[in-house]
Protein backbone atom coordinates (compact mmCIF):
# COMPACT_ATOMS: atom_id res chain seq x y z
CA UNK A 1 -6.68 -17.42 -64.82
CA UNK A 2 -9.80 -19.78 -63.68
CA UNK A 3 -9.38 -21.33 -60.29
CA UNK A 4 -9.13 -25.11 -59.79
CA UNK A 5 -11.89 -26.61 -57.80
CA UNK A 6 -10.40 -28.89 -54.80
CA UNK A 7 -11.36 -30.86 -52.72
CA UNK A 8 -9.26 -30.79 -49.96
CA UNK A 9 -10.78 -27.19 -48.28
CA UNK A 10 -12.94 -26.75 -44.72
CA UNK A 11 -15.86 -24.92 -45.90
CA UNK A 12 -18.66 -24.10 -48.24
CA UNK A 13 -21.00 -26.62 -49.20
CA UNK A 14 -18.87 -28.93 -50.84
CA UNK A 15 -16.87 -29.73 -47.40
CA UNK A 16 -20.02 -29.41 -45.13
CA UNK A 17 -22.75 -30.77 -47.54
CA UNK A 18 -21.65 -32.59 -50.56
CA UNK A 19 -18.57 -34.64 -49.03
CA UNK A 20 -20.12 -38.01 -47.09
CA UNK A 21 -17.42 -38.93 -44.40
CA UNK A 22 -19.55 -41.55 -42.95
CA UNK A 23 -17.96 -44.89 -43.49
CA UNK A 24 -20.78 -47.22 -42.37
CA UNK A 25 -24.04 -44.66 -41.91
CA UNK A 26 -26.25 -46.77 -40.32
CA UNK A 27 -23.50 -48.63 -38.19
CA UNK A 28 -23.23 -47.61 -34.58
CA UNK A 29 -20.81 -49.41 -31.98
CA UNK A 30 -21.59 -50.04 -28.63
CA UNK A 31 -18.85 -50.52 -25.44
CA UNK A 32 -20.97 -53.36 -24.65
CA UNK A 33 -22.98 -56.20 -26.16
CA UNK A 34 -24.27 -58.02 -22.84
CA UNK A 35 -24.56 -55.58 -20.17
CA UNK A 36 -26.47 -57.73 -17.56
CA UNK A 37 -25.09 -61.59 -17.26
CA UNK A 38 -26.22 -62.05 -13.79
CA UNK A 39 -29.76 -60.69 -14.13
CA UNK A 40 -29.36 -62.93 -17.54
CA UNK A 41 -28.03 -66.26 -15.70
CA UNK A 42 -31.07 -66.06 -12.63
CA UNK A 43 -33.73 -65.35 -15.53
CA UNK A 44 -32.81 -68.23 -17.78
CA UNK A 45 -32.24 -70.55 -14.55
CA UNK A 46 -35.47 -70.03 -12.95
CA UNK A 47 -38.14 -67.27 -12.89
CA UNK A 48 -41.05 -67.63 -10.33
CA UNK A 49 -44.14 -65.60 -10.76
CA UNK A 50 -45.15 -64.20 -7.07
CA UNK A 51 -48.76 -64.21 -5.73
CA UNK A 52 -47.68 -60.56 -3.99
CA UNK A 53 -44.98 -57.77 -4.64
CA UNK A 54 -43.43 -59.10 -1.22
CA UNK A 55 -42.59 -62.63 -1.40
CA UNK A 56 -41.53 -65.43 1.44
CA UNK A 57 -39.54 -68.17 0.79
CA UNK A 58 -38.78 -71.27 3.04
CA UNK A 59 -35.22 -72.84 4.33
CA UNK A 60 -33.86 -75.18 6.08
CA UNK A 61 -30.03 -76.45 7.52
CA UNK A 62 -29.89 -79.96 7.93
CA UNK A 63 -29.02 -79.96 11.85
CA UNK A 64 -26.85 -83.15 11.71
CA UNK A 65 -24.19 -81.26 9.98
CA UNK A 66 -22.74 -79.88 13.02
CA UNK A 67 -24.67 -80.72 16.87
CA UNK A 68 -23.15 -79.39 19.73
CA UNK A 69 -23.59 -77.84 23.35
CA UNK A 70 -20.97 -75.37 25.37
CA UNK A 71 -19.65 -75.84 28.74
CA UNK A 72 -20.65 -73.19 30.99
CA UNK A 73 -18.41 -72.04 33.04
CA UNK A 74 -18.13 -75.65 34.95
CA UNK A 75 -14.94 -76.59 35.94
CA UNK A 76 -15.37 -80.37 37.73
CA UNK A 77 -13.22 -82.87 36.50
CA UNK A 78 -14.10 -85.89 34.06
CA UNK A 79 -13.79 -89.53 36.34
CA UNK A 80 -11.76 -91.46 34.06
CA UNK A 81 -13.01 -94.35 35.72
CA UNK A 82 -15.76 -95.04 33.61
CA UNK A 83 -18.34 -95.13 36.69
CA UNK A 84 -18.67 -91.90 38.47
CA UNK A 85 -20.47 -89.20 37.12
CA UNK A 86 -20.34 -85.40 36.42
CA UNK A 87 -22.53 -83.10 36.68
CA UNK A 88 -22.11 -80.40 33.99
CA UNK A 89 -23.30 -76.41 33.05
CA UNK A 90 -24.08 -76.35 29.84
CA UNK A 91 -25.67 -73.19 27.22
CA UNK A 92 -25.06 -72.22 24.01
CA UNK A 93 -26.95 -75.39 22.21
CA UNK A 94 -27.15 -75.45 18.48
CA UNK A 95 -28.90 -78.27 16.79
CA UNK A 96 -29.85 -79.95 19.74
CA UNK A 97 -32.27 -79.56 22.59
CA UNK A 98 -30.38 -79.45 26.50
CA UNK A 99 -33.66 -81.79 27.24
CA UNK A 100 -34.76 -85.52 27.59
CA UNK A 101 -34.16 -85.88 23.85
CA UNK A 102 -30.11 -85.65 24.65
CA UNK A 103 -29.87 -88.53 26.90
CA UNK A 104 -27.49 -91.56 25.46
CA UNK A 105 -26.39 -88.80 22.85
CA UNK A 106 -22.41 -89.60 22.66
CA UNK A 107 -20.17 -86.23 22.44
CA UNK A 108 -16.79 -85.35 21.59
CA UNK A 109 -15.28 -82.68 24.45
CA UNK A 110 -12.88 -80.09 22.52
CA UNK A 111 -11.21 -77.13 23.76
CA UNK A 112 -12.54 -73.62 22.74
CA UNK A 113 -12.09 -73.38 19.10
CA UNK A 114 -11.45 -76.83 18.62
CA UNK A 115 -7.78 -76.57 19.82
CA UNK A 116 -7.75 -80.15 21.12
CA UNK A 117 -9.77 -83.27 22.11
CA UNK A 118 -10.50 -83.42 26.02
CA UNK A 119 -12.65 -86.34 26.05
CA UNK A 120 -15.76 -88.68 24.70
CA UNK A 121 -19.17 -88.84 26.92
CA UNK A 122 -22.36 -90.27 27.28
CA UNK A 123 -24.74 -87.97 28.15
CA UNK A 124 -26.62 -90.01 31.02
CA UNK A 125 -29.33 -87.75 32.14
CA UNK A 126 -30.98 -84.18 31.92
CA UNK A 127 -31.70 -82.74 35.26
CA UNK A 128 -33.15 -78.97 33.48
CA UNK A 129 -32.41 -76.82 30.46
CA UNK A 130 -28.95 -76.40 31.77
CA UNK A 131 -27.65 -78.95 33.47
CA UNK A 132 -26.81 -82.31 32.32
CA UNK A 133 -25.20 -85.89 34.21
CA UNK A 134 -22.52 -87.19 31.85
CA UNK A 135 -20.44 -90.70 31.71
CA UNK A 136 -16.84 -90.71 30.92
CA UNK A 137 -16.03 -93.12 28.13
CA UNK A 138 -12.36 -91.90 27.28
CA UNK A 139 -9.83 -88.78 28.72
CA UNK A 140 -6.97 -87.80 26.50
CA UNK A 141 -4.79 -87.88 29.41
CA UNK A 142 -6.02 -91.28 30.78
CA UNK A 143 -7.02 -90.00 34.20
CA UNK A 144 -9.66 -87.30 35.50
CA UNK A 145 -9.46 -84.26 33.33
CA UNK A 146 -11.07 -80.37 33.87
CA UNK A 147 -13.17 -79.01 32.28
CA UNK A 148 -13.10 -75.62 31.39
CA UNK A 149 -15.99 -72.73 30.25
CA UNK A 150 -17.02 -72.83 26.42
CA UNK A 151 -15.60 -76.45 26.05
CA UNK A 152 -17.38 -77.93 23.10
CA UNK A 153 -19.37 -80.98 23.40
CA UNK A 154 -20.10 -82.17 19.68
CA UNK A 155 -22.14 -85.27 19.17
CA UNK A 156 -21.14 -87.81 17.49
CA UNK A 157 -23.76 -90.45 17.82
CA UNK A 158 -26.08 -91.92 20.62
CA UNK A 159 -26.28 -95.09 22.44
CA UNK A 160 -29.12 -96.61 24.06
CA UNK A 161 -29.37 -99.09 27.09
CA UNK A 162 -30.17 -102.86 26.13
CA UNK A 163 -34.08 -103.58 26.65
CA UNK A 164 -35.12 -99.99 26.91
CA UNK A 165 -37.54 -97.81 25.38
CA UNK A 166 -37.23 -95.19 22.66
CA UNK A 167 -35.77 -91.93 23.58
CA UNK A 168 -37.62 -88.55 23.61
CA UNK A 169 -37.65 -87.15 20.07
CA UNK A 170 -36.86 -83.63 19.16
CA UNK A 171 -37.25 -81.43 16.44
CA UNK A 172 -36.42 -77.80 14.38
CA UNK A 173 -38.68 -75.79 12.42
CA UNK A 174 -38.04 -74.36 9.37
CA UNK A 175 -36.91 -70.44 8.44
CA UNK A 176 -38.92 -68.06 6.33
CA UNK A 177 -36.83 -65.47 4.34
CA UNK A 178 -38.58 -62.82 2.43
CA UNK A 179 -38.20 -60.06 -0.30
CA UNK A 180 -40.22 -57.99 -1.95
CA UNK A 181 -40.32 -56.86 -6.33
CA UNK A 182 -39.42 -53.94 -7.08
CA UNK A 183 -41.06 -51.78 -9.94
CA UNK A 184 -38.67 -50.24 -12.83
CA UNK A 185 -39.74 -47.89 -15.21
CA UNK A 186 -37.71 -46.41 -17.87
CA UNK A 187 -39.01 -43.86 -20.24
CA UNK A 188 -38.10 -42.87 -23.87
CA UNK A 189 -39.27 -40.09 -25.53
CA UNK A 190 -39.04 -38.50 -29.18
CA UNK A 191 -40.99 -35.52 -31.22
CA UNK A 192 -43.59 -36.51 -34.18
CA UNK A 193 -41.25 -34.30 -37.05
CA UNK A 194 -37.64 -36.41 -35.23
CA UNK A 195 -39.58 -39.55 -35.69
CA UNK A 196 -39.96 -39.07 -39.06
CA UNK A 197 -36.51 -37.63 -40.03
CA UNK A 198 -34.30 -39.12 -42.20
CA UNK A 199 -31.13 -40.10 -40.38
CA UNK A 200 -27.45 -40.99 -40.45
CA UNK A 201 -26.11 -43.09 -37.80
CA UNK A 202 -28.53 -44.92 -37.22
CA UNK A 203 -31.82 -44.48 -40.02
CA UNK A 204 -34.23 -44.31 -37.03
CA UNK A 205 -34.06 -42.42 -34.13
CA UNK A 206 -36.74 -44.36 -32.29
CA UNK A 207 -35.29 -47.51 -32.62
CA UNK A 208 -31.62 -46.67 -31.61
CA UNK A 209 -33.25 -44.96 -28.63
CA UNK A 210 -35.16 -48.00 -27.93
CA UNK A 211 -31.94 -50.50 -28.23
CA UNK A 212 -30.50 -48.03 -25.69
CA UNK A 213 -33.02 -47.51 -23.03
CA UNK A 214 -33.51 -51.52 -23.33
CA UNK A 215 -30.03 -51.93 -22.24
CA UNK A 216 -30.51 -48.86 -19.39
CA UNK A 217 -33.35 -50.51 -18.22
CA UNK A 218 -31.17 -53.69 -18.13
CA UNK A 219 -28.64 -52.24 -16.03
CA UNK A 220 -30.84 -50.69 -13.76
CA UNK A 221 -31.87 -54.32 -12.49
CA UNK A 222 -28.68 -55.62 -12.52
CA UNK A 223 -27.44 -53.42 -10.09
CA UNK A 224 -30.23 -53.85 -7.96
CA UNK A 225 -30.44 -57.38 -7.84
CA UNK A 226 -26.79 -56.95 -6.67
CA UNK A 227 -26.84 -54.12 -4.70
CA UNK A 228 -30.08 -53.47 -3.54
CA UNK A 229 -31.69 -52.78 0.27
CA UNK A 230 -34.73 -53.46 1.45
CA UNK A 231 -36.62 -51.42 3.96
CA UNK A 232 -38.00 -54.72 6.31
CA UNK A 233 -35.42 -56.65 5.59
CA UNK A 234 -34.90 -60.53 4.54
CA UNK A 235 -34.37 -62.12 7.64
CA UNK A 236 -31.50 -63.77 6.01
CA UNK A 237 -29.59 -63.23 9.49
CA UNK A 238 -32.30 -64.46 11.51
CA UNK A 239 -33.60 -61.57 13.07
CA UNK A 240 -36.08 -59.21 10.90
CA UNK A 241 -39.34 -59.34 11.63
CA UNK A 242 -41.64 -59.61 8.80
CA UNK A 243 -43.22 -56.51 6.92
CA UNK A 244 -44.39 -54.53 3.89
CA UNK A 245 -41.75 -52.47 4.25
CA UNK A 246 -40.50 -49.99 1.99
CA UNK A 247 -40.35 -45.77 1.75
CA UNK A 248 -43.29 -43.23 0.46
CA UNK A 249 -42.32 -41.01 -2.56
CA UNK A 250 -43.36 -37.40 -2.45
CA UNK A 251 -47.27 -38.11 -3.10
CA UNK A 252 -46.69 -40.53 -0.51
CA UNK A 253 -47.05 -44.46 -2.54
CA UNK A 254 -45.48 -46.86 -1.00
CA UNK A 255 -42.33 -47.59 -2.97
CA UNK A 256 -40.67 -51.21 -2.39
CA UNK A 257 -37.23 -52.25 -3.38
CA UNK A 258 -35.14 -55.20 -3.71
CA UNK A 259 -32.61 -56.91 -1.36
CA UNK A 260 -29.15 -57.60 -3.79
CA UNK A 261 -27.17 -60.71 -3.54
CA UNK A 262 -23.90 -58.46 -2.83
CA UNK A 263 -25.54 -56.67 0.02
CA UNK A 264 -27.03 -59.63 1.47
CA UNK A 265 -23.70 -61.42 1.71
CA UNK A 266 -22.21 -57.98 3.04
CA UNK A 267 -24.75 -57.67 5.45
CA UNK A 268 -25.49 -61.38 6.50
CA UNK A 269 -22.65 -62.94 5.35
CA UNK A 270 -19.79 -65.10 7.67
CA UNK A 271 -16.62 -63.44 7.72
CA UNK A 272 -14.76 -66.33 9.60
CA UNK A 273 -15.89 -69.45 10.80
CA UNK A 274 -17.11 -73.14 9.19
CA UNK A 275 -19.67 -71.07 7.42
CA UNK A 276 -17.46 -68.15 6.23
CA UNK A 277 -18.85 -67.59 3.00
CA UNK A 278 -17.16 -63.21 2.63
CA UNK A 279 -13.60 -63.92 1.98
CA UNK A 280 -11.06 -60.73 1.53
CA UNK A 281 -7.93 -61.72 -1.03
CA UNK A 282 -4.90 -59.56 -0.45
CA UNK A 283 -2.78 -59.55 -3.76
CA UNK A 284 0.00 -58.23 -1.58
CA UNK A 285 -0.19 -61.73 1.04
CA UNK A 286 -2.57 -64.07 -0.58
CA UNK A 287 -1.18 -67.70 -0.92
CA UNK A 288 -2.18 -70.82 -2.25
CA UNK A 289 -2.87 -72.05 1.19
CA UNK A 290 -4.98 -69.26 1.83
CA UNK A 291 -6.88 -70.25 -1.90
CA UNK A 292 -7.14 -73.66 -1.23
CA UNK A 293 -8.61 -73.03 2.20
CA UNK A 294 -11.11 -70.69 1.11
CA UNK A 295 -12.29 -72.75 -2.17
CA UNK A 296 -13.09 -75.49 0.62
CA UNK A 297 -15.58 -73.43 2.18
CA UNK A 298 -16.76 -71.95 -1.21
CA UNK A 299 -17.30 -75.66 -2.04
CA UNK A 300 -18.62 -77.20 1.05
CA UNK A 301 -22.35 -77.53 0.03
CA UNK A 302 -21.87 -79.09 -3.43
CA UNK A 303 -23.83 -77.73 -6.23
CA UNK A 304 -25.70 -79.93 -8.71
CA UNK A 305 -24.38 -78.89 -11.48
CA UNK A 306 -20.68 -79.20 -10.05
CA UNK A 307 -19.78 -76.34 -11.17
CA UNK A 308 -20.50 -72.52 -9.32
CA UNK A 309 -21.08 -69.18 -11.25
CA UNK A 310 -18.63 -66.53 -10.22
CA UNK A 311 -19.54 -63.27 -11.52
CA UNK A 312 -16.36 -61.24 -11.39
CA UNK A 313 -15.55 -57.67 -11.56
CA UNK A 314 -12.45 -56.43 -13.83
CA UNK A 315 -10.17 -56.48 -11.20
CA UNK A 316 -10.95 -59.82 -9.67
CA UNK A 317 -10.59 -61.39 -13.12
CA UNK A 318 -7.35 -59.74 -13.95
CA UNK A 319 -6.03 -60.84 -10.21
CA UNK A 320 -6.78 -64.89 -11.40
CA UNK A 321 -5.62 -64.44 -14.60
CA UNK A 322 -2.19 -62.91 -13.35
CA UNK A 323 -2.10 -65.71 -11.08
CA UNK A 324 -2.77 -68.04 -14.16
CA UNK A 325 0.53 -66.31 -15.77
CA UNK A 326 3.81 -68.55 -16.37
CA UNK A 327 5.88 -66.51 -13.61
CA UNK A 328 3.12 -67.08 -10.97
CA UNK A 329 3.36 -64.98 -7.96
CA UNK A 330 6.69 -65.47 -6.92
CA UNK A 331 6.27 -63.03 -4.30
CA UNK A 332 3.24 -65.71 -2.17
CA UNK A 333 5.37 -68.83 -3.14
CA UNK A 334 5.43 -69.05 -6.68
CA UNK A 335 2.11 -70.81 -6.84
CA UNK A 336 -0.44 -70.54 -9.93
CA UNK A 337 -4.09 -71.27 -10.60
CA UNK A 338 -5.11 -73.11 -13.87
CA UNK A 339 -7.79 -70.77 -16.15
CA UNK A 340 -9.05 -71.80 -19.39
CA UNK A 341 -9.24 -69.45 -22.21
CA UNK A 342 -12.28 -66.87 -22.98
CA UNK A 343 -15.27 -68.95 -24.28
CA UNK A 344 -19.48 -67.88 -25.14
CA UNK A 345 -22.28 -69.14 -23.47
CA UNK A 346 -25.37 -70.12 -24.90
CA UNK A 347 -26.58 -67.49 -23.11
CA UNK A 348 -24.77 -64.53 -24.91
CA UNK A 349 -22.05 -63.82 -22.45
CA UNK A 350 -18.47 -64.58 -22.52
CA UNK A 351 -16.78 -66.79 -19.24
CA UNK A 352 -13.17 -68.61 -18.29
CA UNK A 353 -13.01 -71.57 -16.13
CA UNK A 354 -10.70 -71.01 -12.69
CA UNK A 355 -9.95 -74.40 -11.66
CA UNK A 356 -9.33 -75.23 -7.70
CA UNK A 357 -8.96 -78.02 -5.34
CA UNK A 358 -12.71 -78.27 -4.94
CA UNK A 359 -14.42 -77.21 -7.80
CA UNK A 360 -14.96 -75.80 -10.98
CA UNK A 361 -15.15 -71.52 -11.20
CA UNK A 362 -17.27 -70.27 -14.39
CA UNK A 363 -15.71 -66.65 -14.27
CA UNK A 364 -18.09 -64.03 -16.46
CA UNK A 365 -17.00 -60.85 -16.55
CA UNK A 366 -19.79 -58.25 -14.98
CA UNK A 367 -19.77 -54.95 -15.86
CA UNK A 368 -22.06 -53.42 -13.33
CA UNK A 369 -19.10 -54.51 -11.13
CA UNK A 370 -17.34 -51.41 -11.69
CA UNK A 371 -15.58 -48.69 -9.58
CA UNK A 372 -15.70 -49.40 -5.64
CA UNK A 373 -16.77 -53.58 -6.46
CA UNK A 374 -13.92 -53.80 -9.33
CA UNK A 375 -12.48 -56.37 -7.23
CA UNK A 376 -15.62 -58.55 -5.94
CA UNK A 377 -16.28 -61.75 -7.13
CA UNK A 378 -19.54 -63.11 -6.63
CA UNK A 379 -20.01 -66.87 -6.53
CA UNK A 380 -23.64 -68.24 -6.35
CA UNK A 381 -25.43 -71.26 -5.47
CA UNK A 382 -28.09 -71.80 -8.66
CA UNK A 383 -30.17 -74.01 -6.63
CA UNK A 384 -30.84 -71.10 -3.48
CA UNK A 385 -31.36 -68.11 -6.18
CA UNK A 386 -34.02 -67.30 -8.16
CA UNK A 387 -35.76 -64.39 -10.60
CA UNK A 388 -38.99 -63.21 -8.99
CA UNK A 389 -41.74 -61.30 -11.26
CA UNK A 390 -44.70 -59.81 -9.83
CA UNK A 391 -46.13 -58.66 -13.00
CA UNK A 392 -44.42 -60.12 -16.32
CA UNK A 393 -41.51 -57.25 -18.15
CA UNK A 394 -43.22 -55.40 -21.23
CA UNK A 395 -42.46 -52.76 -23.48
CA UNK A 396 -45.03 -49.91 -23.18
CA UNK A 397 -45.73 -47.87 -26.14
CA UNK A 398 -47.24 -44.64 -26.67
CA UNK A 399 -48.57 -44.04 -23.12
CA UNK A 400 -48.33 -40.19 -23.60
CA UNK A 401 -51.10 -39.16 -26.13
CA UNK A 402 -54.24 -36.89 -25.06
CA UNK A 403 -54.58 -33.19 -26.43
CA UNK A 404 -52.72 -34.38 -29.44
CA UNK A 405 -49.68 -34.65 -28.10
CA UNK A 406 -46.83 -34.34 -31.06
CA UNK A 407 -44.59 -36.89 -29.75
CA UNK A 408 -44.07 -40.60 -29.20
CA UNK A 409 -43.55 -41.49 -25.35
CA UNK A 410 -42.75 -45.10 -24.35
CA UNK A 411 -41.49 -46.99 -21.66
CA UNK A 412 -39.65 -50.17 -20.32
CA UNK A 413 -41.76 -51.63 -17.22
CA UNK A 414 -41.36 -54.47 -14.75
CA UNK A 415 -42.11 -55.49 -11.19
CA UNK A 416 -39.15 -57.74 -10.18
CA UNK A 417 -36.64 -58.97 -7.84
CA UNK A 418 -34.34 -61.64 -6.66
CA UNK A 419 -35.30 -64.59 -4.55
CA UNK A 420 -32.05 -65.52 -1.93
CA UNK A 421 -32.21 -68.43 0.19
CA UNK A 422 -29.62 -70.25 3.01
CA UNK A 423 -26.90 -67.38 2.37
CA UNK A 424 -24.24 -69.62 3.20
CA UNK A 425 -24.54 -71.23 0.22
CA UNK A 426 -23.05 -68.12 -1.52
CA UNK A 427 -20.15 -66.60 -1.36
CA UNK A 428 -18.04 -62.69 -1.67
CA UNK A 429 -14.61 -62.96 -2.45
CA UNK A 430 -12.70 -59.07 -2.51
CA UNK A 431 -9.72 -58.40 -3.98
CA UNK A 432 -7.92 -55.59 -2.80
CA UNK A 433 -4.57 -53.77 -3.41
């Protein structure tokens, strides 16, 4: 009896040969179609070409945000009268000179930490760099009251004696910060007969490797424009002092790196204070108080474009969009956040919009925000970041080829970094368990 051919069988060359299970064979899926949205967002915003592989950049605080001197140690009383004088200690002067430029300035006396309001002065004279004859104007009490060590005189103005002449002038200087480009290379390499093979998958093995290594190479600066150290530092806290800095391979070149925005704000960052801009988010205790709070020092420098970038890993965005649920968090006072629904940039990578008491959130989801930074957000100023090139990105082909070499070698090359100024203006928000 002749046997019937079928199909259904797992070998011989009809199952391993003649059968074509391929669905779409030249159609190849990738986990992800933007892999780099930050390194994207600084490059499209602005790109500076540097004059050298270490770069300096200028900055400056305005110092009439905040002026103020410290009582030190000095424990006479303010004369309510109006008259007398006091002779005060004083140290700890930021934004201000303890010279003859501080005479007639008019100050606000607090406790430490701003507890409560002692009294207003008039700085009457200067005797040296720290000591200083004040005039009482007003006491909280309405009679003489002490002072105490670290008291806070804030100014609030100056006034200046009918007829007299100008008062001494003072002034800052500005703040160099400084980073350096750091050169990527990423190689891709095929054989002469696997270049010319005919292939499922994707037709051409050159190209798919390519496509990949492209996105590799992509990656490679994204995580160290976030994450990055410098050998020399950025003086971004005020006390590096400037250098080529960097390490020496194993034939000894110099090899320079990058300073990330993520380690900058971990390393220079405020953790408390007016200028806190590292903020840690409990989702066991966080409340809206503490939200609203911190979005007011996330916003206190406005952006121009009134709106910040806040690239997020997976956990942070699944912590706002749980918030942005219809049960809330009853567990921190039943309070939600409003987020608007998944939408594309025109730059190719998707965002929501958290909004807050202060300001508008662009949330993109970042994937090289994975594992130990799942839960960071990073929120950045556009106008005190930039994309720094040394020499311009290009694709480098067939850079292997003497004694006939039966291959194709090629590489991904660039000489960049990122540009951080006034790292206040930026912020680190962690979420954690």
């Amino acid at each position: 009896m002749a046997a019937t051919e079928k199909l259904l069988k797992a070998s011989g060359v009809l199952y391993t040969d003649r059968r074509d299970f391929y669905v779409s064979p030249n159609v190849v899926k990738e986990l992800w179609t933007d892999v780099a949205p930050f390194t994207t967002v600084i490059s499209n915003r602005e790109v500076r070409q540097t004059p050298d592989p270490v770069y300096k950049m200028f900055e400056h605080r305005n110092p009439w945000v905040k002026q103020y001197f410290l009582d030190n140690g000095d424990t006479d009383n303010l004369d309510s009268d109006t008259t007398t004088n006091t002779t005060v200690t004083v140290d700890g002067a930021s934004n201000c000179n303890i010279d003859d430029s501080l005479v007639g300035a008019i100050c606000e006396v607090w406790t430490t930490a701003y507890g409560s309001k002692k009294a207003v002065i008039r700085v009457d004279s200067v005797t040296n760099s720290t000591t200083i004859v004040v005039n009482t104007l007003w006491t909280s009490t309405g009679s003489d009251i002490a002072l105490a060590n670290n008291d806070i005189f804030e100014i609030i103005g100056n006034a200046q004696g009918e007829g007299t002449v100008a008062p001494e002038a003072w002034a800052d200087e500005l703040q160099v910060v400084y980073n350096a480009c750091q050169i990527f290379k990423t190689p891709l390499q095929i054989t002469g007969t696997l270049l010319q093979a005919s292939l499922r998958g994707e037709s051409s093995e050159l190209a798919r490797l390519r496509a990949q290594k492209n996105q590799e190479h992509k990656m490679q600066k994204e995580k160290a424009f976030l994450f990055g150290h410098r050998v020399g530092g950025t003086n971004l806290g005020g006390a590096d002092t400037f250098a080529d800095g960097g390490v020496l391979d194993a034939d000894g070149n110099l090899v320079r790196t990058t300073y990330g925005m993520v380690k900058a704000l971990e390393d220079f960052g405020a953790t408390s204070g007016d200028n806190q801009s590292v903020f840690t988010v409990s989702e066991a205790s966080y409340t809206y108080a503490n939200f609203v709070d911190h979005m007011e020092k996330v916003f206190q420098y406005v952006p121009t474009a009134g709106v910040k970038r806040a690239f997020c890993g997976a956990g942070a965005l699944s912590y706002w969009s749980k918030m942005a649920g219809t049960t809330g968090m009853a567990g921190n006072s039943g309070w939600t956040v409003n987020i608007g629904d998944m939408k594309r940039d025109s730059l190719g990578f998707n965002y929501k919009v958290l909004e807050t008491p202060h300001g508008m959130l662009q949330l993109i989801p970042t994937p090289a925000l994975r594992g130990a930074y799942n839960g960071y957000m990073l929120i950045v100023d556009d106008d005190n970041l930039f994309h720094a090139q040394y020499r311009s990105p290009m694709y480098q082909t067939n850079i292997k080829s003497d004694n006939a070499f039966d291959a194709v070698k090629d590489q991904y090359f660039s000489d960049e970094g990122v540009g951080i100024t006034l790292i206040e203006s930026h912020n680190l928000m962690k979420v954690t368990s």
